[in-house]
C-alpha atoms as a PDB file:
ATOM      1  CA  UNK A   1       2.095 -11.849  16.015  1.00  0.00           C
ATOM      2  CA  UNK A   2       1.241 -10.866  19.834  1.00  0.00           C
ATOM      3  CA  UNK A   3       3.607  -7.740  19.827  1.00  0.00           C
ATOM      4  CA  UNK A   4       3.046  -7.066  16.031  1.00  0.00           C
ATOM      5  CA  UNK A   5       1.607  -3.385  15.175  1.00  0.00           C
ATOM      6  CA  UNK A   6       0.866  -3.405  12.358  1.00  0.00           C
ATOM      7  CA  UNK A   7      -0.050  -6.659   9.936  1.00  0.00           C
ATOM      8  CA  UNK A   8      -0.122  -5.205   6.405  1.00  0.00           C
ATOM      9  CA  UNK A   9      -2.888  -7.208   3.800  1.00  0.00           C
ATOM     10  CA  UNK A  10      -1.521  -7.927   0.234  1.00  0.00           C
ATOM     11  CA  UNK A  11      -3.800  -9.701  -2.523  1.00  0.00           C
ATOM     12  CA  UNK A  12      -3.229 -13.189  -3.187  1.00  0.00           C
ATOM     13  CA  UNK A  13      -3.158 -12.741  -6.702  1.00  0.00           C
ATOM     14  CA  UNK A  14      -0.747 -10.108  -6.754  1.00  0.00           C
ATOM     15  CA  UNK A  15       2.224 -12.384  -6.309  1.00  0.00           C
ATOM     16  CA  UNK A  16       4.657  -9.027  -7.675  1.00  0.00           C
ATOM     17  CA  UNK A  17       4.241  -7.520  -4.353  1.00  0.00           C
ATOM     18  CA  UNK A  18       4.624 -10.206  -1.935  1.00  0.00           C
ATOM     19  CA  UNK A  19       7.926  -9.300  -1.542  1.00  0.00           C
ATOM     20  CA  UNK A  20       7.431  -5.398  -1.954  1.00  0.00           C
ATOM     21  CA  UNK A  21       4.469  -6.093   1.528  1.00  0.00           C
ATOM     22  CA  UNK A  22       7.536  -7.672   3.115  1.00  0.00           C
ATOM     23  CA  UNK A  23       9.396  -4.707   2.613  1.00  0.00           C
ATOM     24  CA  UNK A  24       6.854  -2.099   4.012  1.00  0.00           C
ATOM     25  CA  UNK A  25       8.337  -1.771   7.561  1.00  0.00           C
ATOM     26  CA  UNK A  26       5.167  -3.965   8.588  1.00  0.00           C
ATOM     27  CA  UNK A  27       5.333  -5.955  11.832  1.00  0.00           C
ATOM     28  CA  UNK A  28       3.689  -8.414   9.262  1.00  0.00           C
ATOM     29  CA  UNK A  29       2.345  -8.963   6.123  1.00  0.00           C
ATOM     30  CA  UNK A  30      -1.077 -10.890   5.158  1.00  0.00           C
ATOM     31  CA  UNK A  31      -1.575 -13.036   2.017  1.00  0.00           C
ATOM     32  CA  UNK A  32      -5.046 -12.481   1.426  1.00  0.00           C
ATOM     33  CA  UNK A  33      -6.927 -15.411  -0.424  1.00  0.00           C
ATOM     34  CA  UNK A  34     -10.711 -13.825   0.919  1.00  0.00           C
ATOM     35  CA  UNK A  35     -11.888 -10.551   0.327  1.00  0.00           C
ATOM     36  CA  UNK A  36      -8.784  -9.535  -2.236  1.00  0.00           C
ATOM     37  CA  UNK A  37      -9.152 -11.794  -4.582  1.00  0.00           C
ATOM     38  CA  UNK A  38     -12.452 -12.773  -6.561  1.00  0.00           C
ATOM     39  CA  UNK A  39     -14.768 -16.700  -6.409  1.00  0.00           C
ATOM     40  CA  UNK A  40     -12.261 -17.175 -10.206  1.00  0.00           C
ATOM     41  CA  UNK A  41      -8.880 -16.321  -9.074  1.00  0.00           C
ATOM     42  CA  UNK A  42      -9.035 -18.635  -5.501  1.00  0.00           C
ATOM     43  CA  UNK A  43      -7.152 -21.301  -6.546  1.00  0.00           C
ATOM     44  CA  UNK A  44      -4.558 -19.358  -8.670  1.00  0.00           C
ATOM     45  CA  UNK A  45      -3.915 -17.159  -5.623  1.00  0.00           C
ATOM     46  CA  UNK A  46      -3.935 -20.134  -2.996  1.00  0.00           C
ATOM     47  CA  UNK A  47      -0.762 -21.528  -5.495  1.00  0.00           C
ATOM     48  CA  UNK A  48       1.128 -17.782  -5.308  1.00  0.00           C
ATOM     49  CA  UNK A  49       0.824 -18.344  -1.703  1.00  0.00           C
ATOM     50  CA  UNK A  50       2.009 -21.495  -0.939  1.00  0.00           C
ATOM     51  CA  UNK A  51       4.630 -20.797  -3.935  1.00  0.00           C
ATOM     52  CA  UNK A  52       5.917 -17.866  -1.953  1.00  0.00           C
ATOM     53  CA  UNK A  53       6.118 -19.563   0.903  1.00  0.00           C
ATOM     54  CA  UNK A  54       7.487 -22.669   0.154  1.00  0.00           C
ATOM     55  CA  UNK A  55      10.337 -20.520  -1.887  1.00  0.00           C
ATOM     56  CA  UNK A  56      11.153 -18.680   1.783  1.00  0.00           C
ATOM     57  CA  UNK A  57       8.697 -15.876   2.235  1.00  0.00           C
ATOM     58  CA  UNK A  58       7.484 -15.158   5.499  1.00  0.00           C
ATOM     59  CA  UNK A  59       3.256 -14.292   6.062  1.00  0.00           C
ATOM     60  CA  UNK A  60       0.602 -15.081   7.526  1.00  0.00           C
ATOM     61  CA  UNK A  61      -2.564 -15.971   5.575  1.00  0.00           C
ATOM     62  CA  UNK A  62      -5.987 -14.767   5.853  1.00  0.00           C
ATOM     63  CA  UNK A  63      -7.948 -18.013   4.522  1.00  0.00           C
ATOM     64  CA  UNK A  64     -11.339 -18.176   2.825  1.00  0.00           C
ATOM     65  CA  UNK A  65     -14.131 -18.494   5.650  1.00  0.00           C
ATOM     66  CA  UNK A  66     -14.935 -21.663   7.220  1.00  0.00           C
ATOM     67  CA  UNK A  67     -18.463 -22.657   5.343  1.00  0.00           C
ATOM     68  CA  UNK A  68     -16.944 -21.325   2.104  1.00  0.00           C
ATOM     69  CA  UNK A  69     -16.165 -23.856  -0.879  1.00  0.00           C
ATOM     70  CA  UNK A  70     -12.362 -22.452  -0.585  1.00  0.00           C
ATOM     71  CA  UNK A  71     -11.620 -23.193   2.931  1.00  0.00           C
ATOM     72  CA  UNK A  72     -10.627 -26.744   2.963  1.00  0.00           C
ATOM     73  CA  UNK A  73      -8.383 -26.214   0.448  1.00  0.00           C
ATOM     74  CA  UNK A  74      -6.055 -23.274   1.610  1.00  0.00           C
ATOM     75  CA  UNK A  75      -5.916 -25.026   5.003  1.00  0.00           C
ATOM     76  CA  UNK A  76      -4.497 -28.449   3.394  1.00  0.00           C
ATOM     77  CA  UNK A  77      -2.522 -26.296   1.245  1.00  0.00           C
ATOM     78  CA  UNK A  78      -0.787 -23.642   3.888  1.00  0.00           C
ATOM     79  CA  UNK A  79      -0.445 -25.614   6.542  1.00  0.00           C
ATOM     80  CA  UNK A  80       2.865 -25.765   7.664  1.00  0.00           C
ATOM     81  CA  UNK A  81       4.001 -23.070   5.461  1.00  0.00           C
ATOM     82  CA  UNK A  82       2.018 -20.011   6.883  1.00  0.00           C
ATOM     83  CA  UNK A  83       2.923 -17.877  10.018  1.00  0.00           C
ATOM     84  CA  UNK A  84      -0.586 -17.767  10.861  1.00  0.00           C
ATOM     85  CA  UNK A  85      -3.967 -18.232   9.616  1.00  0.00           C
ATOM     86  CA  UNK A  86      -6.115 -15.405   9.818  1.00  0.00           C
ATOM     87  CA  UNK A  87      -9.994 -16.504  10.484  1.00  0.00           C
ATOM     88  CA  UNK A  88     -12.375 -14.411   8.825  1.00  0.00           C
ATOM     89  CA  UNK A  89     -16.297 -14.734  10.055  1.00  0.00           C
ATOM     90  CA  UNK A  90     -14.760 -16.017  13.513  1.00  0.00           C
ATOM     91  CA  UNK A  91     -17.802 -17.084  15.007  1.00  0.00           C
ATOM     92  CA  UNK A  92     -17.556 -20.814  16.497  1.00  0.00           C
ATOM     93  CA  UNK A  93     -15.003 -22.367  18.538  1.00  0.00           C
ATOM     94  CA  UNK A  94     -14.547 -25.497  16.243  1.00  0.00           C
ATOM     95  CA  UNK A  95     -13.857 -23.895  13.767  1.00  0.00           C
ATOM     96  CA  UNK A  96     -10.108 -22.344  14.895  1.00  0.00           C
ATOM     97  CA  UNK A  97      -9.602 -25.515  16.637  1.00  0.00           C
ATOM     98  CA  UNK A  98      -9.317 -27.653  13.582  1.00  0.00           C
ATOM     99  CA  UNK A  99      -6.378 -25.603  12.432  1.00  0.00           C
ATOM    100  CA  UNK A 100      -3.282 -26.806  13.473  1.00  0.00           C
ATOM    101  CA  UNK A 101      -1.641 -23.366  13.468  1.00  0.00           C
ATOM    102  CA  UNK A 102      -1.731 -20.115  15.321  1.00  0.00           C
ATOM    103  CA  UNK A 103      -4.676 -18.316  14.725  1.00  0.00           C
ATOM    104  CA  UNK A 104      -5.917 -14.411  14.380  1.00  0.00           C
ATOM    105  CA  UNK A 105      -9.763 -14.877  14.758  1.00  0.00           C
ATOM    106  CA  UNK A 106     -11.409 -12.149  12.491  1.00  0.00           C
ATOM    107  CA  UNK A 107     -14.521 -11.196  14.399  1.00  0.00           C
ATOM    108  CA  UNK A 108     -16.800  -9.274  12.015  1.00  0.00           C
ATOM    109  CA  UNK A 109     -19.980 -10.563  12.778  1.00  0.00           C
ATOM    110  CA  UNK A 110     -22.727  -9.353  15.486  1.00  0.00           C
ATOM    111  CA  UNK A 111     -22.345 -13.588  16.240  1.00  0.00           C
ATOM    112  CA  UNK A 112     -18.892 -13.090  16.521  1.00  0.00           C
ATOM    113  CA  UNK A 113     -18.724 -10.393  18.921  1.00  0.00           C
ATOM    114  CA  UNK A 114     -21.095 -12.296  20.941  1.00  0.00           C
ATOM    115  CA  UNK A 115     -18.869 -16.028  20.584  1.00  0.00           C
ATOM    116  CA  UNK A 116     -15.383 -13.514  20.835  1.00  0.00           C
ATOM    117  CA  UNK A 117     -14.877 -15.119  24.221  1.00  0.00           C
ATOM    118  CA  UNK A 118     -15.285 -18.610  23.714  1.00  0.00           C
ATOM    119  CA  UNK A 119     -13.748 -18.063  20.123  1.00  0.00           C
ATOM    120  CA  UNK A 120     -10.506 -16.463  22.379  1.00  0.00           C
ATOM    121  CA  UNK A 121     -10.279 -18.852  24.788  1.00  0.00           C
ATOM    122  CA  UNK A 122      -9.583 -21.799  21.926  1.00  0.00           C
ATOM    123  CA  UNK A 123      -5.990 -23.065  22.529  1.00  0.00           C
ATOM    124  CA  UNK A 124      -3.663 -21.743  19.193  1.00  0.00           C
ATOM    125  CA  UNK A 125      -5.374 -17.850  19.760  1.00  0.00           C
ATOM    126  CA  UNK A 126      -2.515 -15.442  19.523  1.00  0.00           C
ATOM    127  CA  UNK A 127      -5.055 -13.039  19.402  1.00  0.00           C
ATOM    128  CA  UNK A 128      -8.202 -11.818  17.561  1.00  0.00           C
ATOM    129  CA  UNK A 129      -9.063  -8.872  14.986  1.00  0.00           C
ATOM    130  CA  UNK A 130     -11.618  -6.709  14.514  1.00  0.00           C
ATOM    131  CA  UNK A 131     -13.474  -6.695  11.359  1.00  0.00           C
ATOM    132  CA  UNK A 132     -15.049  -3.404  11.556  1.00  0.00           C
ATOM    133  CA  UNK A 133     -16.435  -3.277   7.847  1.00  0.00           C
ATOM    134  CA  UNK A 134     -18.272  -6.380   7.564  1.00  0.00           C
ATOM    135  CA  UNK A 135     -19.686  -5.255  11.034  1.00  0.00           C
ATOM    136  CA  UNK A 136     -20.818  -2.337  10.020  1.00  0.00           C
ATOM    137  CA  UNK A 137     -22.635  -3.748   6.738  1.00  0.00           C
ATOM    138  CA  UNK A 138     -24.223  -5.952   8.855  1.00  0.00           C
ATOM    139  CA  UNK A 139     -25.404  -3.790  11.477  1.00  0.00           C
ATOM    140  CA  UNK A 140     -26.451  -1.022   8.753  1.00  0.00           C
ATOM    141  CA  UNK A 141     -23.936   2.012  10.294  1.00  0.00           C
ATOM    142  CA  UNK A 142     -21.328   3.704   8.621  1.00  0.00           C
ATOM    143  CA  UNK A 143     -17.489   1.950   9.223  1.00  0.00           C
ATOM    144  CA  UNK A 144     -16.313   4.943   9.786  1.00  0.00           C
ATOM    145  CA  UNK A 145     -18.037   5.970  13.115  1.00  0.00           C
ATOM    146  CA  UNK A 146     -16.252   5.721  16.308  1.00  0.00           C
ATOM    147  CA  UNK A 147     -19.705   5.897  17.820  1.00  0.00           C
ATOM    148  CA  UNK A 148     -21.488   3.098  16.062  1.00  0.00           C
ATOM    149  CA  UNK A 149     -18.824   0.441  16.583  1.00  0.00           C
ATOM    150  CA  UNK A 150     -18.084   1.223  20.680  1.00  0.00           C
ATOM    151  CA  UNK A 151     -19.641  -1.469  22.149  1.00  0.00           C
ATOM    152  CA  UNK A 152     -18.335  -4.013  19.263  1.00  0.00           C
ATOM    153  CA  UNK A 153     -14.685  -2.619  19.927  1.00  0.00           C
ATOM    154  CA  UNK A 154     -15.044  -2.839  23.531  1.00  0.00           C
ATOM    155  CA  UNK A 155     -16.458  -6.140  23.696  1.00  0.00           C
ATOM    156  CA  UNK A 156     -13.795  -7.526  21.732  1.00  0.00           C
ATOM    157  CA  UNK A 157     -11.415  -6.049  24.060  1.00  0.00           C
ATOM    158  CA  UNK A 158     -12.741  -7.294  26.913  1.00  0.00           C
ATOM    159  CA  UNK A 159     -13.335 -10.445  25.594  1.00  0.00           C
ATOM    160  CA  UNK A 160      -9.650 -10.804  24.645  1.00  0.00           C
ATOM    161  CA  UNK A 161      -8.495  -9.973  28.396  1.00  0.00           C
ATOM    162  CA  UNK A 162     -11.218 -12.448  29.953  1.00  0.00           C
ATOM    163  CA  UNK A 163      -9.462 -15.297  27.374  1.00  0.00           C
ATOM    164  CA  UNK A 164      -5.886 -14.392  28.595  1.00  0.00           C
ATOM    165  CA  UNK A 165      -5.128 -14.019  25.067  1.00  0.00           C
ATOM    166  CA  UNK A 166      -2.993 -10.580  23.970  1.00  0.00           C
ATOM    167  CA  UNK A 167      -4.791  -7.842  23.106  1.00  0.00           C
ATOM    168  CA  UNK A 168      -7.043  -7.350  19.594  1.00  0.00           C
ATOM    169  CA  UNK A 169      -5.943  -5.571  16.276  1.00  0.00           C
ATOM    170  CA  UNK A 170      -8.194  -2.967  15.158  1.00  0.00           C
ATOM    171  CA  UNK A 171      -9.755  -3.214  11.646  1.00  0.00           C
ATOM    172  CA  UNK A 172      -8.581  -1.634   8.410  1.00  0.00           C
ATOM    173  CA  UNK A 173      -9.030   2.185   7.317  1.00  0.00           C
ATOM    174  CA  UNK A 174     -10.166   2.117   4.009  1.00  0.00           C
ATOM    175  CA  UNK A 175      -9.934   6.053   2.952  1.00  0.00           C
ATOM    176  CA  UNK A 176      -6.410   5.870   1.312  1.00  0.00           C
ATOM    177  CA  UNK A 177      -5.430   9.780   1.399  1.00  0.00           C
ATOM    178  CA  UNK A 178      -6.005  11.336   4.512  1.00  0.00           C
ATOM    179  CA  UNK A 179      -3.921  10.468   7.365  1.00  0.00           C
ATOM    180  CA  UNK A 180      -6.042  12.402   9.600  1.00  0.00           C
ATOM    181  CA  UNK A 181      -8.708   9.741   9.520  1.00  0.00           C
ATOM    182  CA  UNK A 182      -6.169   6.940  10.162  1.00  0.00           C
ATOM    183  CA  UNK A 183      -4.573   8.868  12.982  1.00  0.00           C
ATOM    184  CA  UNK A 184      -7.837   9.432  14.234  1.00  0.00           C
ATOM    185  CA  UNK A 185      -9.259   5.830  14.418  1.00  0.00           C
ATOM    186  CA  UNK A 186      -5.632   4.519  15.525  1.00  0.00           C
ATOM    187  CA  UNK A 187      -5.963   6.316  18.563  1.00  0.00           C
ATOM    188  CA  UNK A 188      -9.029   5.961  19.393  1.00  0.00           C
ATOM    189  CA  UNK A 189      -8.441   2.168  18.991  1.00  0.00           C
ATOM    190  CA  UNK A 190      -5.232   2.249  21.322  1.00  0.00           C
ATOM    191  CA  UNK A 191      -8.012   4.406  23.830  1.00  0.00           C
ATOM    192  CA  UNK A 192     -10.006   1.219  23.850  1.00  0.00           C
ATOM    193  CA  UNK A 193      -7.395  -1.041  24.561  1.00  0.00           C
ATOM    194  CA  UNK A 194      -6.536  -2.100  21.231  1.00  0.00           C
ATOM    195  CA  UNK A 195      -2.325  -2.298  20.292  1.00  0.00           C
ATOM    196  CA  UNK A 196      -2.703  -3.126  16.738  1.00  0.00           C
ATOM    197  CA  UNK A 197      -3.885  -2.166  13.375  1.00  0.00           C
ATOM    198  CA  UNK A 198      -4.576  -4.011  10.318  1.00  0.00           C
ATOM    199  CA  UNK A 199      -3.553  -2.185   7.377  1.00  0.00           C
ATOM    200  CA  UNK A 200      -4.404  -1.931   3.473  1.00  0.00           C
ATOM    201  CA  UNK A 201      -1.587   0.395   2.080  1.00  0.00           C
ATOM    202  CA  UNK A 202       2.136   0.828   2.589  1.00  0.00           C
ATOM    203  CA  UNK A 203       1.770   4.060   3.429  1.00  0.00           C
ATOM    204  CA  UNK A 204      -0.193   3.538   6.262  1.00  0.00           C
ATOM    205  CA  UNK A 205       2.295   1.637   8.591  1.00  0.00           C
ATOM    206  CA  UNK A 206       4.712   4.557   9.831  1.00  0.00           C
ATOM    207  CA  UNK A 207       1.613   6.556  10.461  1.00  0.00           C
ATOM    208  CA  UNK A 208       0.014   3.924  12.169  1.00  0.00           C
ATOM    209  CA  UNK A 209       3.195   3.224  13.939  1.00  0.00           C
ATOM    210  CA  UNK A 210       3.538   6.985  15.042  1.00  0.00           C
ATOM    211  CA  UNK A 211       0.205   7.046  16.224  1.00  0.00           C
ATOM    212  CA  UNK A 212       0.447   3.565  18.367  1.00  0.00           C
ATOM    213  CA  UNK A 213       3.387   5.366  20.256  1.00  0.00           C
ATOM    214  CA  UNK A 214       2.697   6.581  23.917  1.00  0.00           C
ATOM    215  CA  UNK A 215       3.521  10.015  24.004  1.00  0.00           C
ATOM    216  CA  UNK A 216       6.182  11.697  25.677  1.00  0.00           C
ATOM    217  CA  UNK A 217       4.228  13.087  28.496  1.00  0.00           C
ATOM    218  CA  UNK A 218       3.172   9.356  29.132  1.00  0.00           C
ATOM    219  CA  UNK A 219       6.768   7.508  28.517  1.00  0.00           C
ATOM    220  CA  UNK A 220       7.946  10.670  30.615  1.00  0.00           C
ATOM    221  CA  UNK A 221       5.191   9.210  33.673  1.00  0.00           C
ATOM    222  CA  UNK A 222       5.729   5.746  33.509  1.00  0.00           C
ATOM    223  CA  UNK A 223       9.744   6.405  33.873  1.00  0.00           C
ATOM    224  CA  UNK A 224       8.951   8.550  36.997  1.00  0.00           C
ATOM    225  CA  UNK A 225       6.622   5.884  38.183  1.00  0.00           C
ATOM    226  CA  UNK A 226       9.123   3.239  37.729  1.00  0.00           C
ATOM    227  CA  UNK A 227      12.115   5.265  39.596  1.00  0.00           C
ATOM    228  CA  UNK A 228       9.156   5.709  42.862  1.00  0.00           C
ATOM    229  CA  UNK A 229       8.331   2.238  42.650  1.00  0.00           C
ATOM    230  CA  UNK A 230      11.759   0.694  42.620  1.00  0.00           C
ATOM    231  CA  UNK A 231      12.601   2.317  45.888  1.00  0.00           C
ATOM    232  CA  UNK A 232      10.155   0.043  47.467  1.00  0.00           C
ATOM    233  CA  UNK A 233       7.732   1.320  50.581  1.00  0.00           C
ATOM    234  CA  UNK A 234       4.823   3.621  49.636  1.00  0.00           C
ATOM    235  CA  UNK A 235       5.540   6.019  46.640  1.00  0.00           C
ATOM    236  CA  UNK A 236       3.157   9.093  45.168  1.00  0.00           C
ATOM    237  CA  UNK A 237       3.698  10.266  41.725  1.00  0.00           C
ATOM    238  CA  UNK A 238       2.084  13.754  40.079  1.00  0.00           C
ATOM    239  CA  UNK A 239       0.040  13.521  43.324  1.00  0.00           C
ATOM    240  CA  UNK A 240      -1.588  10.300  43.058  1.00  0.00           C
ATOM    241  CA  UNK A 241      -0.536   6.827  44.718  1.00  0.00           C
ATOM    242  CA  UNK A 242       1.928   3.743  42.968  1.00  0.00           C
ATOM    243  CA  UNK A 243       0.472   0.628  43.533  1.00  0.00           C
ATOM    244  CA  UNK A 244       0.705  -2.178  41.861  1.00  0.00           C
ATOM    245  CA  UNK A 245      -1.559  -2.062  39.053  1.00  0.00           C
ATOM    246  CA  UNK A 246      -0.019   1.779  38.387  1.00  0.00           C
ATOM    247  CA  UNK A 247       3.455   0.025  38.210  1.00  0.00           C
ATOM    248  CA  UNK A 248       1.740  -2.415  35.444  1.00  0.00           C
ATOM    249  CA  UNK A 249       0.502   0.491  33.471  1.00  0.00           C
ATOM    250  CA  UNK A 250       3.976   2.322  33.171  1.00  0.00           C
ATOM    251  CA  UNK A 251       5.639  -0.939  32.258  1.00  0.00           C
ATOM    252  CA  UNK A 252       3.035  -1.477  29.270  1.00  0.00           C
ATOM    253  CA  UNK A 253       3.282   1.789  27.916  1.00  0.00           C
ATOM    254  CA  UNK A 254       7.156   1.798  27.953  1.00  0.00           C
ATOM    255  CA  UNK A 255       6.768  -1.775  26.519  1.00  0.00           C
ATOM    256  CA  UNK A 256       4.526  -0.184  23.706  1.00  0.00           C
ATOM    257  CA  UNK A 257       7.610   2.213  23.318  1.00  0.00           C
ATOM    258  CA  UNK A 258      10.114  -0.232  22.896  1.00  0.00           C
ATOM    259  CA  UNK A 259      12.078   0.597  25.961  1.00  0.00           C
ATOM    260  CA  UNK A 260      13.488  -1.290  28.551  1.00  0.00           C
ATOM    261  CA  UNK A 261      11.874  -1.398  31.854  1.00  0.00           C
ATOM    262  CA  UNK A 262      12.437  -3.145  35.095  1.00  0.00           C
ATOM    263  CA  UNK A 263      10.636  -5.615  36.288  1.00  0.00           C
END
């Protein structure tokens, strides 16, 4: 879950593609028993879940909210079987701490993004999520604006770092057919600090994969910043100093790459 990219949602009551989510090329796939699936179908999809799981599947599983009639329920019944829960309406720190599993915190409320610290901080965080449609509803903007959403992203971001927890997963991007858009909010996400992205569609996970991917002008730097830096004494790169925290920065993004670095 902490280096996943991408973490792929799949609707509880569709148990037929369970095993096609698993196949995506996702870092992860999510069993959704909230949003996905409607107040009649809970308990029919909580079964396909722990059915698939119990059979071998591997997922995590976003869980019905904590003050929902659901909740209960999908904890006593995944438990043990899930990756991860995912937490939607993250807002209070007793509420991850009862679950005796890692946890995603989904923080999609104004409360949330205020509590994302304290939420963070709870022992079992692998780290949180950002719920950028609920959000929005709530704060009455459009999802869809970078603008609008800044500060939420930000905090979230920060709040992750200031919990020592790894960094968040963006939200979803709903529009479907253009891969503009999704390139577009991916990397504006990975501009804030973010190194994930929750994702709807299949199709979306190479894109979002391709778009999570320093460039080469950047994998190019950090290798040249390594090299300076491993020949110890003072080193200058493009012009500009290697200190430590540079050194840090050309690790990471070589990290993000997949490549091997030195320490």
């Amino acid at each position: 879950m902490i280096p996943a990219r991408t973490l792929l949602f799949v609707p509880g009551d569709r148990p037929d593609r369970f095993a096609k989510a698993a196949a995506s090329g996702a870092d992860g796939v999510i069993i959704d028993l909230e949003d996905a699936v409607a107040p009649a179908g809970k308990d029919t999809a909580r079964d396909h879940a722990r059915r698939w799981l119990a059979a071998g599947g591997t997922a995590l599983v976003r869980v019905n909210a904590a003050d929902t009639p659901w909740h209960a329920a999908d904890v006593a019944a995944l438990t043990g079987l899930a990756t991860a829960f995912v937490l939607p309406k993250a807002e209070r720190p007793e509420d991850v701490e009862r679950l005796d599993v890692p946890v995603i915190p989904l923080v999609e409320t104004a409360v949330g993004v205020a509590a994302a610290r304290e939420v963070c901080s709870v022992p079992g965080v692998a780290r949180p999520a950002f719920g950028s449609i609920d959000l929005a509803v709530e704060l009455g903007v459009d999802p869809d604006s970078h603008t609008a959403l800044l500060h939420a992203r930000s905090a979230l971001v920060l709040a992750a770092a200031a919990a020592g927890c790894a960094p968040p997963l963006d939200g979803v991007t709903t529009a479907l057919d253009d891969p503009d858009a999704l390139r577009r909010d991916t990397e504006h996400a990975v501009e804030l600090g973010f190194t994930g992205k929750l994702c709807v569609h299949p199709r979306q996970v190479d894109p979002v994969h391709a778009a999570l991917r320093p460039s080469d002008a950047e994998l190019d730097w950090a290798r040249r910043v390594l090299a300076a830096g491993s020949a110890g004494g003072a080193a200058a790169v493009d012009g500009r100093m290697v200190d430590r925290p540079v050194l840090l920065r050309a690790r990471s993004l070589l990290r993000r790459a997949g490549e091997p670095h030195p320490r």
